[in-house]
Protein backbone atom coordinates (compact mmCIF):
# COMPACT_ATOMS: atom_id res chain seq x y z
CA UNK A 1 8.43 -13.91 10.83
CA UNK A 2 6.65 -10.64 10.61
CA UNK A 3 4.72 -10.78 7.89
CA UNK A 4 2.12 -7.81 8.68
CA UNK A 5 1.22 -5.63 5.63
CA UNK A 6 -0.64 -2.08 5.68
CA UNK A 7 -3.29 -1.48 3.37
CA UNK A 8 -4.21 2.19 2.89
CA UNK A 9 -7.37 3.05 0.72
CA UNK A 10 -10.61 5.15 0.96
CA UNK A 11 -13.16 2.74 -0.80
CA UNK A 12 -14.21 0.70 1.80
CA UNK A 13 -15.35 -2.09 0.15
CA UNK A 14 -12.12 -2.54 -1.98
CA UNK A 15 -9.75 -1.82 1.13
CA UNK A 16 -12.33 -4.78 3.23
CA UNK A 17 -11.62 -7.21 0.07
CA UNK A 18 -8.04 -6.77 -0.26
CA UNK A 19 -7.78 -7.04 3.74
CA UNK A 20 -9.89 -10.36 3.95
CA UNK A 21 -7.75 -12.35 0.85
CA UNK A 22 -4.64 -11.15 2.26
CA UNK A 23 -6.14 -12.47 5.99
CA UNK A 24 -6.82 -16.00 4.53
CA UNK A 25 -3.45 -16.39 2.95
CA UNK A 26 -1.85 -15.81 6.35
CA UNK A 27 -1.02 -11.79 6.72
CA UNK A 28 -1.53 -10.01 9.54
CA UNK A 29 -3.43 -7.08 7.71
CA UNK A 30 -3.90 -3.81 9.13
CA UNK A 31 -6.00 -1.41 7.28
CA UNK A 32 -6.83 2.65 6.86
CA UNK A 33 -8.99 4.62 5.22
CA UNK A 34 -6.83 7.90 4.76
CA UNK A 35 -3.63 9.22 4.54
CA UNK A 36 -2.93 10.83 8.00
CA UNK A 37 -3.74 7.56 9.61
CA UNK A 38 -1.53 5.76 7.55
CA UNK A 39 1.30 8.47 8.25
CA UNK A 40 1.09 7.86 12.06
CA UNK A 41 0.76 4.06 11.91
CA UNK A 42 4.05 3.73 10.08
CA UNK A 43 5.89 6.26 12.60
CA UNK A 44 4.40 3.93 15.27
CA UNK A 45 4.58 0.27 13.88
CA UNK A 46 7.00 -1.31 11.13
CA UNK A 47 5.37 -3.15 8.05
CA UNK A 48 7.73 -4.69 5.51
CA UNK A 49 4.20 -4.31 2.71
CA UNK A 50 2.53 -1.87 2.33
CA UNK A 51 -0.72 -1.49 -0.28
CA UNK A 52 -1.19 2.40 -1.13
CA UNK A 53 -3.95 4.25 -2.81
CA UNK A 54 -2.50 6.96 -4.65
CA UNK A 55 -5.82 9.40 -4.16
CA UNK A 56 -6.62 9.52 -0.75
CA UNK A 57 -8.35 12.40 1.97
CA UNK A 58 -6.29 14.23 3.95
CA UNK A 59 -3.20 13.35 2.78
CA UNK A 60 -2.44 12.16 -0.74
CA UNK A 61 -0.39 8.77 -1.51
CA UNK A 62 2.43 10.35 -2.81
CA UNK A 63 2.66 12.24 0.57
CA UNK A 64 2.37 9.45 2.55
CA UNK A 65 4.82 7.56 0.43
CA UNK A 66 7.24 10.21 1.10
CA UNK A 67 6.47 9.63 4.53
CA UNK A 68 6.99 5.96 4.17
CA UNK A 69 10.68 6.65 2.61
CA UNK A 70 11.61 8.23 5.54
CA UNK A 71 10.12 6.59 8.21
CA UNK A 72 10.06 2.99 7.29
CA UNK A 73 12.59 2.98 4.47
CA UNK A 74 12.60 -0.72 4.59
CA UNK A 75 9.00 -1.22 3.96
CA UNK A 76 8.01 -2.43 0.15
CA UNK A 77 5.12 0.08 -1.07
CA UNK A 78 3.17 -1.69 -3.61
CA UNK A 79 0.99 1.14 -5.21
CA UNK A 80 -2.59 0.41 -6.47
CA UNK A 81 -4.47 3.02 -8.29
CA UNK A 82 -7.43 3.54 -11.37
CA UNK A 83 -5.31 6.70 -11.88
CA UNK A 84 -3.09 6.39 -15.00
CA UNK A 85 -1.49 9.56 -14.60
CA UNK A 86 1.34 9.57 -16.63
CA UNK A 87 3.30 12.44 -14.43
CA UNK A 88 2.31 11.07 -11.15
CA UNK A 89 3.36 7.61 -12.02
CA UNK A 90 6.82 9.10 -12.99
CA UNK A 91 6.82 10.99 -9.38
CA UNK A 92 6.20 7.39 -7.89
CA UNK A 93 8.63 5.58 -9.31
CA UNK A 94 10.99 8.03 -8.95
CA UNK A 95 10.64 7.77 -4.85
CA UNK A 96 11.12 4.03 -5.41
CA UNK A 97 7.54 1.62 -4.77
CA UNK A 98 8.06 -1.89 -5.49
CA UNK A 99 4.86 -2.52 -8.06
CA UNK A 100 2.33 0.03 -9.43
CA UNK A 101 -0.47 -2.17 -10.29
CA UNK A 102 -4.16 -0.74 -11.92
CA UNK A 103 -7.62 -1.30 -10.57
CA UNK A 104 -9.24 -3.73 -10.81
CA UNK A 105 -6.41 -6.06 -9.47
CA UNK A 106 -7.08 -10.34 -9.60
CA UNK A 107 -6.76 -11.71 -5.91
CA UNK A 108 -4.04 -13.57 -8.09
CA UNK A 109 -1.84 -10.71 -8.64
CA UNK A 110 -2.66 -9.23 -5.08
CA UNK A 111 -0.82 -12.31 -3.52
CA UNK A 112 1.45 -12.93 -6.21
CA UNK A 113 3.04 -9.22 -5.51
CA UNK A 114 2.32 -9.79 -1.95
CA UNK A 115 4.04 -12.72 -1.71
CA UNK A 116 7.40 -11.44 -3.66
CA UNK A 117 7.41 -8.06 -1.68
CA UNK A 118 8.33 -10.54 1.25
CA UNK A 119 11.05 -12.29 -0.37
């Protein structure tokens, strides 16, 4: 079962907390701080999850989610962002993402989404 999930976001702290509750339930986490990276990652290596930051350096989310949709078209993008951007959440779901949750996100709803992006 591959059950390896991307998580792309520049605070370090948040992107180490998400990576370590995601580790203990069983994922096989891989994890980036900026957009670019995350780009090349999914051209190199399939992940059916994948946790996005919508404001990232380099390269913003909704690039890299364009990215994702033609790369990896297969891959579940569950977006997490403090933006609440009414425009930019209408240019995300438009591209097709699987959740848009808010920060701060529960470690509940983390695997809860995490867990139904796999089924």
């Amino acid at each position: 079962m591959n059950n390896r999930i991307l998580v792309v976001d520049d605070d370090s702290e948040f992107r180490c907390s998400l990576t370590k509750i995601l580790q203990k339930a069983g994922y096989e986490v891989s994890s980036v701080p900026e957009g670019r990276q995350a780009s090349e990652n999914i051209g190199h290596e399939f992940y059916p999850v994948i946790l996005l930051d919508v404001h990232l350096p380099g390269k913003s989310g909704v690039e890299v989610l364009k990215d994702i949709k033609i790369k990896s078209p297969k891959s579940r993008v569950i977006i997490i962002s403090v933006n609440g951007d009414t425009e930019m959440h209408r240019q995300i779901e438009r591209l097709g993402v699987f959740a848009y949750l808010h920060k701060p996100v529960k470690r509940e709803e983390i695997l809860n989404f995490a867990k139904l992006a796999f089924a």
